[in-house]
C-alpha atoms as a PDB file:
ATOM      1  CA  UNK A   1      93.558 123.126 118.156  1.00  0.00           C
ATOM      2  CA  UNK A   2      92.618 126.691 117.260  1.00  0.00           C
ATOM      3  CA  UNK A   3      90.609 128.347 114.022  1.00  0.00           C
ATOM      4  CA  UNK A   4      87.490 126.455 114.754  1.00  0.00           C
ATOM      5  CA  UNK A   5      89.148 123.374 113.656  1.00  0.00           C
ATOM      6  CA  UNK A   6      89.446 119.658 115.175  1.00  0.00           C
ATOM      7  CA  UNK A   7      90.977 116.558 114.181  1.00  0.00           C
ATOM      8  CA  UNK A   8      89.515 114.350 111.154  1.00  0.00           C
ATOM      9  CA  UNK A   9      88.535 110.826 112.215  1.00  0.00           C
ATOM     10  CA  UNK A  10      88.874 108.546 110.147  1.00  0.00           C
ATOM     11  CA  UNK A  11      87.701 105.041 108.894  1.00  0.00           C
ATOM     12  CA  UNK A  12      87.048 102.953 111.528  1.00  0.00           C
ATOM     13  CA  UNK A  13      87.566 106.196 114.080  1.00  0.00           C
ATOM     14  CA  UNK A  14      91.236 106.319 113.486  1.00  0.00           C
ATOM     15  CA  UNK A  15      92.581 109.505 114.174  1.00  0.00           C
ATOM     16  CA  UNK A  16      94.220 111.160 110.282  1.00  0.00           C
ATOM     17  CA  UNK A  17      96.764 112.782 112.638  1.00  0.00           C
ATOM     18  CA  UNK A  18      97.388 116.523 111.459  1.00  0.00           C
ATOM     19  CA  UNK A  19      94.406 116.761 108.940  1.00  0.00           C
ATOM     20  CA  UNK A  20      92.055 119.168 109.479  1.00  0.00           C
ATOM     21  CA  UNK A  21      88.289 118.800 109.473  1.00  0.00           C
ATOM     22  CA  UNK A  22      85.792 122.091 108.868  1.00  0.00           C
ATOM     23  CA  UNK A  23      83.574 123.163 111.406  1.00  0.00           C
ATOM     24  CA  UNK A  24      80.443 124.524 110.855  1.00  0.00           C
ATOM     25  CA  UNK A  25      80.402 128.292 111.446  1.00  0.00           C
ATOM     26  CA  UNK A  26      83.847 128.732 110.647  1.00  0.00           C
ATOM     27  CA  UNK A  27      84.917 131.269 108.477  1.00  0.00           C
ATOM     28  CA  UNK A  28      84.441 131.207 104.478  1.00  0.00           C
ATOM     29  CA  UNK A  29      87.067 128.841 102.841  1.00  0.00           C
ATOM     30  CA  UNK A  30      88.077 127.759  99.626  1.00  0.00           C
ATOM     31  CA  UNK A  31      87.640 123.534  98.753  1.00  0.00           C
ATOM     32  CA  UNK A  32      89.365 121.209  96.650  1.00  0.00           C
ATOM     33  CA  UNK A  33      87.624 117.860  95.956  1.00  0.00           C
ATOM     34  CA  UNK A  34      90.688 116.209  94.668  1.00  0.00           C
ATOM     35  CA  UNK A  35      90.823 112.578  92.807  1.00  0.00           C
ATOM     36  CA  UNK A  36      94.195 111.098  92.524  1.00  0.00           C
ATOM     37  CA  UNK A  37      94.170 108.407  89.945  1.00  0.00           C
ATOM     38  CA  UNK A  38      94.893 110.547  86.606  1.00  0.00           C
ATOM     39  CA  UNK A  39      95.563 113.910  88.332  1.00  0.00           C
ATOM     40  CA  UNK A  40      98.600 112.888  90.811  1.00  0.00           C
ATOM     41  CA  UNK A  41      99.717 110.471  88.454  1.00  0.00           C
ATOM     42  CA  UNK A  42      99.102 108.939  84.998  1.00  0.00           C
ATOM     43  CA  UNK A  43     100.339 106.704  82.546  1.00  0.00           C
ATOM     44  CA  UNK A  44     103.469 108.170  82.373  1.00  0.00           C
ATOM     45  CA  UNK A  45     104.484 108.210  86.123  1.00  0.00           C
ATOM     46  CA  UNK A  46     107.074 105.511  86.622  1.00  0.00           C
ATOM     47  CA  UNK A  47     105.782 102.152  88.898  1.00  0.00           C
ATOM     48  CA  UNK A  48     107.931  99.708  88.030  1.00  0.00           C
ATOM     49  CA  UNK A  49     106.216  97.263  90.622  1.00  0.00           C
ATOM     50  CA  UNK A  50     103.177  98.111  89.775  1.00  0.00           C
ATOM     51  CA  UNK A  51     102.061  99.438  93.269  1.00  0.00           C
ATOM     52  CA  UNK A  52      98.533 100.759  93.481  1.00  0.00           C
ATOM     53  CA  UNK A  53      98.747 103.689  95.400  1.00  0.00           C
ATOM     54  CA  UNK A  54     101.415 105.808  93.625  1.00  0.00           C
ATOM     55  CA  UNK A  55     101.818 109.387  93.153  1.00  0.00           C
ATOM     56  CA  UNK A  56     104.021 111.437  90.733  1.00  0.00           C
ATOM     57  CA  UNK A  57     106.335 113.852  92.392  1.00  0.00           C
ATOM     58  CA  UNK A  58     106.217 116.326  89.894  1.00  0.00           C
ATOM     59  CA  UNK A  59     102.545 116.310  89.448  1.00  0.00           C
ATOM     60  CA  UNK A  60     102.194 116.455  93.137  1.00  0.00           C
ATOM     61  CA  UNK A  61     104.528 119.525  93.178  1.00  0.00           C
ATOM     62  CA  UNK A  62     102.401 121.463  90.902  1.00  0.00           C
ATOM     63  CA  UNK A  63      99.205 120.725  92.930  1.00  0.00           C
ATOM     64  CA  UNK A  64     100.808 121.889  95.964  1.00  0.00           C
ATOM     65  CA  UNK A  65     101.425 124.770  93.854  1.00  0.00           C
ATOM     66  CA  UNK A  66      97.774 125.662  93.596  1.00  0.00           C
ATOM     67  CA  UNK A  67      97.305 124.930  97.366  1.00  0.00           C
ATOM     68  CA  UNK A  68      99.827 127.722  98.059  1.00  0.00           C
ATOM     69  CA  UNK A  69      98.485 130.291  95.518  1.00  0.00           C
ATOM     70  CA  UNK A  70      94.857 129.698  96.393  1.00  0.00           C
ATOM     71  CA  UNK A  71      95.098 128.461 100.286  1.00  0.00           C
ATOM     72  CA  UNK A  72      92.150 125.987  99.728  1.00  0.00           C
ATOM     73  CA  UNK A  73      91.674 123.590 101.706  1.00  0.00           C
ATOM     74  CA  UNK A  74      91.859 119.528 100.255  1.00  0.00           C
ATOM     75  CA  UNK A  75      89.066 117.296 100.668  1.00  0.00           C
ATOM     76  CA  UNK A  76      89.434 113.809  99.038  1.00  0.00           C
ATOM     77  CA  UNK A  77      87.158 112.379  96.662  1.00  0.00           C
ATOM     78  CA  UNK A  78      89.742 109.733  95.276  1.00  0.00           C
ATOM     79  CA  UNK A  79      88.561 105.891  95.763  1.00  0.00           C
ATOM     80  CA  UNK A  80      91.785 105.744  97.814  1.00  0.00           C
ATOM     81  CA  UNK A  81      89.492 107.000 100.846  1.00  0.00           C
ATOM     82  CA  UNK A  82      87.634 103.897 100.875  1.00  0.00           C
ATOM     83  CA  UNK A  83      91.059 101.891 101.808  1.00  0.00           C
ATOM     84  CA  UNK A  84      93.467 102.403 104.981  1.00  0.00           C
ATOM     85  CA  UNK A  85      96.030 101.560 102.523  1.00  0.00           C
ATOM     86  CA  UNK A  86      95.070 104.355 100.456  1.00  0.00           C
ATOM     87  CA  UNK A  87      94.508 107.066 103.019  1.00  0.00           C
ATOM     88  CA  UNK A  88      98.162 105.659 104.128  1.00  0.00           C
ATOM     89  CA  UNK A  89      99.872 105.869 101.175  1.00  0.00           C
ATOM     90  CA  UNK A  90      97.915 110.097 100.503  1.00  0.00           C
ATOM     91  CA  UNK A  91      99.671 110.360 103.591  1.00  0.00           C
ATOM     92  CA  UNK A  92     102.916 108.988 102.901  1.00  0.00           C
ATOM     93  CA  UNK A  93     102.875 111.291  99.605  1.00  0.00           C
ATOM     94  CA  UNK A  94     102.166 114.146 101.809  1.00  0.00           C
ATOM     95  CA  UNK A  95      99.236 114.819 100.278  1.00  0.00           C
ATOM     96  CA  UNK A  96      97.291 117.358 102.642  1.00  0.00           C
ATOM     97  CA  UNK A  97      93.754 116.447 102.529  1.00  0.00           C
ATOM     98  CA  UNK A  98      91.416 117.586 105.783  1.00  0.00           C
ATOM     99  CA  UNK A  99      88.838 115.155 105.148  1.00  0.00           C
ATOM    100  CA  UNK A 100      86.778 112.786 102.605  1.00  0.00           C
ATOM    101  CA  UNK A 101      83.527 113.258 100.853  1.00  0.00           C
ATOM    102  CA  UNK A 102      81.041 110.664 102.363  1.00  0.00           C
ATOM    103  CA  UNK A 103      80.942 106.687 100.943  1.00  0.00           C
ATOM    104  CA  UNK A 104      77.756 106.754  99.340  1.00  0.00           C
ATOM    105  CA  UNK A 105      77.810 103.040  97.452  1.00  0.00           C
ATOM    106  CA  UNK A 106      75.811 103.172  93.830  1.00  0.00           C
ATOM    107  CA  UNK A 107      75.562 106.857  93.359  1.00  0.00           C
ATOM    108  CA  UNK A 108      77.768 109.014  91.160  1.00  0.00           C
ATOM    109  CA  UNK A 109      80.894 111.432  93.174  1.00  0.00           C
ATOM    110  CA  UNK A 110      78.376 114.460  92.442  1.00  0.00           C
ATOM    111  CA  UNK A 111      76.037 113.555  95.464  1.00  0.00           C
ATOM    112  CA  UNK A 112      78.650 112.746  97.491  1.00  0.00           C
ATOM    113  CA  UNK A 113      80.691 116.095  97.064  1.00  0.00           C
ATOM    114  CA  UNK A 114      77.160 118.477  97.531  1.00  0.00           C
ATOM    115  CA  UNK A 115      76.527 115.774 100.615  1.00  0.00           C
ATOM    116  CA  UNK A 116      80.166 117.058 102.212  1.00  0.00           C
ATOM    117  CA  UNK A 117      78.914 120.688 100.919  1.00  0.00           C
ATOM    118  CA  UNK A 118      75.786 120.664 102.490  1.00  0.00           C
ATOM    119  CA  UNK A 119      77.332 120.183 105.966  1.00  0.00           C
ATOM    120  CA  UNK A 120      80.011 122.714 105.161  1.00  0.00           C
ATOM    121  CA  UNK A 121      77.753 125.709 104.099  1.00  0.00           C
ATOM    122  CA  UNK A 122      81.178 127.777 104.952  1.00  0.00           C
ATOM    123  CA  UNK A 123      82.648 126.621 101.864  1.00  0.00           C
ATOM    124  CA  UNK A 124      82.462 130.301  99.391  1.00  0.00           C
ATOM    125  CA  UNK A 125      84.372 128.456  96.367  1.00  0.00           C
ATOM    126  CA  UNK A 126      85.069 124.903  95.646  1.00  0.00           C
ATOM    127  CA  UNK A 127      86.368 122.953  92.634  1.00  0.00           C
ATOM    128  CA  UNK A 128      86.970 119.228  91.883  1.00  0.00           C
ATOM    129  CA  UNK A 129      90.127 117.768  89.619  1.00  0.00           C
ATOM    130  CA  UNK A 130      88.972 114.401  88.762  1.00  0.00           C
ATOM    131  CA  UNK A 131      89.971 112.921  85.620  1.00  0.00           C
ATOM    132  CA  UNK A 132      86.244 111.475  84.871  1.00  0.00           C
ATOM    133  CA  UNK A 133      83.372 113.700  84.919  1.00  0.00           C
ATOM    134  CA  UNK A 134      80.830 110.765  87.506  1.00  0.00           C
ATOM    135  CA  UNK A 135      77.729 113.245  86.606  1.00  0.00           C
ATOM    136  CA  UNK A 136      80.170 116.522  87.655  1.00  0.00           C
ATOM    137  CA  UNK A 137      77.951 118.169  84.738  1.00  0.00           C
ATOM    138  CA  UNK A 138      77.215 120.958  87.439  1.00  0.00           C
ATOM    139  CA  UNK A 139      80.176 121.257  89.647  1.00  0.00           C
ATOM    140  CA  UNK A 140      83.388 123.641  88.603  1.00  0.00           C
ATOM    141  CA  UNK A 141      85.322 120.705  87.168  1.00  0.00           C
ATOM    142  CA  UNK A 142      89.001 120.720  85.948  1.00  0.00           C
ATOM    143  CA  UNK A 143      89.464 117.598  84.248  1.00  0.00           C
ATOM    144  CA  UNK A 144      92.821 116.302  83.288  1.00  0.00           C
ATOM    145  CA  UNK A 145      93.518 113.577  80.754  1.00  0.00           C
ATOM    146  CA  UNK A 146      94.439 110.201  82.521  1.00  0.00           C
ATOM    147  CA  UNK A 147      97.717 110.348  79.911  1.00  0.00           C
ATOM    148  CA  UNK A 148      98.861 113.237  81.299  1.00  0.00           C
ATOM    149  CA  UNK A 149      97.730 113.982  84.931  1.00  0.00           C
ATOM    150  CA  UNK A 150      97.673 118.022  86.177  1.00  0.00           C
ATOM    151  CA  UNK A 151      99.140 120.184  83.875  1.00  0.00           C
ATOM    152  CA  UNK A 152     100.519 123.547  84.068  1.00  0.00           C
ATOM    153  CA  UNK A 153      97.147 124.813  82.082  1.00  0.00           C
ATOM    154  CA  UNK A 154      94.650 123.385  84.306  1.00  0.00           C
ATOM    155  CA  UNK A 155      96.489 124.083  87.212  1.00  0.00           C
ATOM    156  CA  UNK A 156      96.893 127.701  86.129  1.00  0.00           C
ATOM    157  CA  UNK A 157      92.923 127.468  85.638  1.00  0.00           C
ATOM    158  CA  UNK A 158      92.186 126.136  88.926  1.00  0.00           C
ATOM    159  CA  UNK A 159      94.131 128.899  90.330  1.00  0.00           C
ATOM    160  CA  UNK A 160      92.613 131.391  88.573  1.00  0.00           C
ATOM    161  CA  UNK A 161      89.340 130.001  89.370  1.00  0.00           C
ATOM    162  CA  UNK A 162      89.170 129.357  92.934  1.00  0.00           C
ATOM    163  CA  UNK A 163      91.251 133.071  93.793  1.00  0.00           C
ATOM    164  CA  UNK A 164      88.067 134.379  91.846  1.00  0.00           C
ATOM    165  CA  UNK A 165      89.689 135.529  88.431  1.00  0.00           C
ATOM    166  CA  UNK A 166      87.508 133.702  86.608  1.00  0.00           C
ATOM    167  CA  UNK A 167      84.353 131.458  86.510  1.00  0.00           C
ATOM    168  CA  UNK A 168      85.375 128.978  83.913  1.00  0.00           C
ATOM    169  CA  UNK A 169      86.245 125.394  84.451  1.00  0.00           C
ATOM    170  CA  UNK A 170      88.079 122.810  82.056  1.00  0.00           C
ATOM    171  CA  UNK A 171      86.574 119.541  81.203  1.00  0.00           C
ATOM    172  CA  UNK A 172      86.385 117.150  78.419  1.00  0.00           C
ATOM    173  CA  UNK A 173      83.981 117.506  75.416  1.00  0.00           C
ATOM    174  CA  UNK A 174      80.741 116.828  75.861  1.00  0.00           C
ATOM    175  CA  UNK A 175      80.948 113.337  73.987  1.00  0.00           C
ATOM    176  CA  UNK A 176      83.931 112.133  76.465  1.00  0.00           C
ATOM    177  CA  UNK A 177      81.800 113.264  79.642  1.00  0.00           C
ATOM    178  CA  UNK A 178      78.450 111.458  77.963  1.00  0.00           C
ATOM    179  CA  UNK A 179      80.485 108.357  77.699  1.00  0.00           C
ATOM    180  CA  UNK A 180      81.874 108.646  81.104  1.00  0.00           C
ATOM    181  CA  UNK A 181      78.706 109.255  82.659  1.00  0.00           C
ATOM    182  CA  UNK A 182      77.279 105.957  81.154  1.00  0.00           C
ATOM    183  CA  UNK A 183      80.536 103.882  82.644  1.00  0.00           C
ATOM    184  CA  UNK A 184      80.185 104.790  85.982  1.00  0.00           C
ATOM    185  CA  UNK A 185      76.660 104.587  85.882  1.00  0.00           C
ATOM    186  CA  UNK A 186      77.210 101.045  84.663  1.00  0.00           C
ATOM    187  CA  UNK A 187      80.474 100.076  87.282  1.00  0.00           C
ATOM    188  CA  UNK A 188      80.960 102.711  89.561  1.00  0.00           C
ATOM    189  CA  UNK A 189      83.680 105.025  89.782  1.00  0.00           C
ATOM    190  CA  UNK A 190      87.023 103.431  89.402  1.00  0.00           C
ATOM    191  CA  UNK A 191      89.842 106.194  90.055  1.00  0.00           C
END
């Protein structure tokens, strides 16, 4: 393997085949902490057996989009990282995450993204798509509606964003995000 890169293990030491883990040193890259439930798919993506690891096509098309105009890099801070099955079926999707944001049971996503960030100080830009704001208050978020998934808008903003065109992100209001905050507070982050 070249670029200052090596192979991502896995849970349990399995090898994530041709992911791609950051080394520290490497050259400055751009980050996407990416949730899946409610940003690759939503309520409208069709599961007629009710499967739960799905992905929309189309929604997965325009993330890919964003990978190839900004050439970040994926790291995944979905709950489907805590299951084989789930870092199976982001594979299966094609999905093309390099590596996971630490398990860190009973605290909120935030300390678990600046943990992967503090042992990736190569990182120059980063921002997270998650459909819930799990105390993101601080982070660049671009929060999609669970209804809807990615859209064209926040994927134009994440764009925009991460190739430095802009330092805005796109989240809820302030009421949604409060009330969010309190949930996973109370159960943990479901999606």
């Amino acid at each position: 393997m070249t670029g200052g890169q090596r192979g991502l293990r896995g849970p349990a030491g399995r090898d994530n085949g041709p992911t791609r883990k950051l080394r520290k040193g490497a050259h400055a890259v751009k980050v996407i902490f990416l949730d899946i439930d409610g940003v690759l798919n939503c309520k409208q993506t069709p599961n007629p057996r009710k499967f739960p690891y799905i992905v929309d096509p189309k929604l997965l098309k325009r993330f890919k989009r964003i990978i190839d105009r900004t050439r970040a890099k994926i790291v995944l801070s979905s709950t489907w990282r805590y299951d084989p099955a789930g870092i199976f079926s982001a594979k299966h999707w094609g999905i093309p995450f390099m590596d996971v944001i630490p398990d860190m049971p009973k605290r909120p996503r935030r300390d678990e993204i600046l943990a992967w960030l503090r042992d990736h100080p190569n990182v120059k830009r980063f921002a997270v798509i998650d459909d819930e704001d799990d105390e993101l208050d601080d982070l660049p978020l671009f929060q999609p509606s669970p209804g809807s998934g990615l859209t064209d808008e926040i994927a134009k903003g994440v764009t925009n964003y991460l190739n430095g065109k802009t330092d805005e992100d796109m989240r809820s209001n302030v009421v949604a995000r409060v009330f969010q905050n309190i949930q996973s507070a109370l159960k943990g982050h479901e999606g």
